[in-house]
N, C-alpha and C. Protein backbone atom coordinates (compact mmCIF):
# COMPACT_ATOMS: atom_id res chain seq x y z
N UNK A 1 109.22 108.18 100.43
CA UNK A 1 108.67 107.64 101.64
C UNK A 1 109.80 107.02 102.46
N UNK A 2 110.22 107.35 103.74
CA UNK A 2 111.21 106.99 104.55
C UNK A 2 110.36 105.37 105.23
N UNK A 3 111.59 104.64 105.29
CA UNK A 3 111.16 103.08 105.78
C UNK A 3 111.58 103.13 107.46
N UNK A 4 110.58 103.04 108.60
CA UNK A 4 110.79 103.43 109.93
C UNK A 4 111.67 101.84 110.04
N UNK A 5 112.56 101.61 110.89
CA UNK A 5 113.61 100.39 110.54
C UNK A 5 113.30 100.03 112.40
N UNK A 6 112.28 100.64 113.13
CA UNK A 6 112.24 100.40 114.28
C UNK A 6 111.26 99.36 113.96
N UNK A 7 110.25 99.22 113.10
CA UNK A 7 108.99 98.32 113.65
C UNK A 7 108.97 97.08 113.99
N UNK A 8 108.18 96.57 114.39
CA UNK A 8 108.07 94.79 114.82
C UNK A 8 106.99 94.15 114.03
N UNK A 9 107.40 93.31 113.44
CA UNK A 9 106.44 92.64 112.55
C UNK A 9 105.81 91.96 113.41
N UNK A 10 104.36 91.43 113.50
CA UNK A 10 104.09 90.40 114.35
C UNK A 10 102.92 89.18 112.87
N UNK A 11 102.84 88.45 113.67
CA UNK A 11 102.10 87.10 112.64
C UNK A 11 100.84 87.77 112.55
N UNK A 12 99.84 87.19 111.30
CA UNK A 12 98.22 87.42 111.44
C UNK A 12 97.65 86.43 111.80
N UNK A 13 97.32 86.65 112.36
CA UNK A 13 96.16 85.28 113.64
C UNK A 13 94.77 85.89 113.39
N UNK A 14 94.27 84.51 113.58
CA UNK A 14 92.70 84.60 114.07
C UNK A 14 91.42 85.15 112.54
N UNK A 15 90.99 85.72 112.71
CA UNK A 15 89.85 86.30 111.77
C UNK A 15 90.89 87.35 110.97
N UNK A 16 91.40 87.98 110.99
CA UNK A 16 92.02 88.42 110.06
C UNK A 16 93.08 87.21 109.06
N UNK A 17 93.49 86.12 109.29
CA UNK A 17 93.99 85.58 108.82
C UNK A 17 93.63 84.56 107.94
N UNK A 18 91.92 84.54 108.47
CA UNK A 18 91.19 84.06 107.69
C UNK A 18 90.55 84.72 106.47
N UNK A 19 90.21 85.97 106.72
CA UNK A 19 89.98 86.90 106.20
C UNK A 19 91.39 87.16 104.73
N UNK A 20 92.36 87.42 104.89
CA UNK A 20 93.71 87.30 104.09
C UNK A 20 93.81 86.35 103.24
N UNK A 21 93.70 84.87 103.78
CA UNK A 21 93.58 83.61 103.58
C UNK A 21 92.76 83.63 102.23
N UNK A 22 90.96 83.45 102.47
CA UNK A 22 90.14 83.91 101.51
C UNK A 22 90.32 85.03 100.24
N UNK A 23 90.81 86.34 100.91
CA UNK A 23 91.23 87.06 99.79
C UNK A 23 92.15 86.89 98.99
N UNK A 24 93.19 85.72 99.23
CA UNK A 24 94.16 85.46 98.29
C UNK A 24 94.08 84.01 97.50
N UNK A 25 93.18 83.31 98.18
CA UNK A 25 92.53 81.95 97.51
C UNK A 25 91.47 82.27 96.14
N UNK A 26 90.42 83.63 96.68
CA UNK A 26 89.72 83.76 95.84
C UNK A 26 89.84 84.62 94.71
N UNK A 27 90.98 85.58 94.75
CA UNK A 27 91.72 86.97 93.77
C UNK A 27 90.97 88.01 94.73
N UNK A 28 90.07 88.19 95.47
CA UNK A 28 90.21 89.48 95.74
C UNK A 28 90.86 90.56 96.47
N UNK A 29 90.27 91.51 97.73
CA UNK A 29 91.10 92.53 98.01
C UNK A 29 90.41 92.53 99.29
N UNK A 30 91.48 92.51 100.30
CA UNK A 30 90.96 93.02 102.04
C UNK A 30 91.16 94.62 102.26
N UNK A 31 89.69 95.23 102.35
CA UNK A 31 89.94 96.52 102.43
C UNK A 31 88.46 96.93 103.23
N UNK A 32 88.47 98.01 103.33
CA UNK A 32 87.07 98.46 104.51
C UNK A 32 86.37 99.48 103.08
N UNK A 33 85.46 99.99 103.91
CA UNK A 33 84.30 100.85 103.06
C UNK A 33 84.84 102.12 102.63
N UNK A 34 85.63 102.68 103.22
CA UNK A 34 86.28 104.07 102.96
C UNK A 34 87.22 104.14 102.08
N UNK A 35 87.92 103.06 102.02
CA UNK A 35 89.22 102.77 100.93
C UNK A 35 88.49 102.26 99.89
N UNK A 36 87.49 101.77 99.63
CA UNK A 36 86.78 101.12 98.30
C UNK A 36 86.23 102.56 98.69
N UNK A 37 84.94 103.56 98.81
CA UNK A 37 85.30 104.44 98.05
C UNK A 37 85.51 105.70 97.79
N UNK A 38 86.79 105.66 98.02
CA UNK A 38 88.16 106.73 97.59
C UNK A 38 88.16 106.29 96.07
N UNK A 39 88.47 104.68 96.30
CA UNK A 39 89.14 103.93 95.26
C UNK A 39 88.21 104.19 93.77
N UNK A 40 86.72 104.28 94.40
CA UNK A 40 85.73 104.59 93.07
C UNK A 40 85.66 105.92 92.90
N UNK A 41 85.75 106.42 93.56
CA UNK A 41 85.63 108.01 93.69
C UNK A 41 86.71 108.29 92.16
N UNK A 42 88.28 107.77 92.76
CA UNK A 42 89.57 108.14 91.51
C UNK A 42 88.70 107.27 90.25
N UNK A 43 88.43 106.30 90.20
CA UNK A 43 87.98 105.63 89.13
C UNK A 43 87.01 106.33 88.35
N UNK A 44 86.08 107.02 89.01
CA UNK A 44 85.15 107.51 88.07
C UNK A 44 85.79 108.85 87.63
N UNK A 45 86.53 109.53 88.41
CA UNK A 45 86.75 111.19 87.78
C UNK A 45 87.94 110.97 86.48
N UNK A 46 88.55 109.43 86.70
CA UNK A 46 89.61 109.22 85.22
C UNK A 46 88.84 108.70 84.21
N UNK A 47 87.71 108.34 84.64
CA UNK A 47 87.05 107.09 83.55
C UNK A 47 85.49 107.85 82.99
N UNK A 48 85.40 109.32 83.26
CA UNK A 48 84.18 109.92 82.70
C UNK A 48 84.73 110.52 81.41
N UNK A 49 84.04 110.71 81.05
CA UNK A 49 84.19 111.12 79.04
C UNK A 49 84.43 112.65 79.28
N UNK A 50 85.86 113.50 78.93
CA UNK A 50 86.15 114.60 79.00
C UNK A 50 84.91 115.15 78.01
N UNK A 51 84.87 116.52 78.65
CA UNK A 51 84.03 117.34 78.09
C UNK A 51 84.16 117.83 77.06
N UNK A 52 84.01 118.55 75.67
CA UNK A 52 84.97 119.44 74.56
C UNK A 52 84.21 120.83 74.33
């Protein structure tokens, strides 16, 4: 994966920062509906009982 060395970082403000804030106070994870599930999708096709 190439690192683009142009970007601009900027601060998290506002509801997302609250949002961040919470997810790292409480252990969990800031993510939307599509990335949770992908995320179950891989989980279940490694975690079902191979066939014989």
């Amino acid at each position: 994966m190439k690192f683009v060395t142009n970007t601009e970082t900027k601060p998290v403000v506002g509801k997302q920062a609250q949002r961040l804030h919470d997810a790292i106070t409480t252990g969990t994870s800031v993510s939307n509906e599509k990335a949770q599930a992908t995320a179950q999708r891989i989980f279940d096709r490694h975690t079902k009982p191979k066939q014989v």
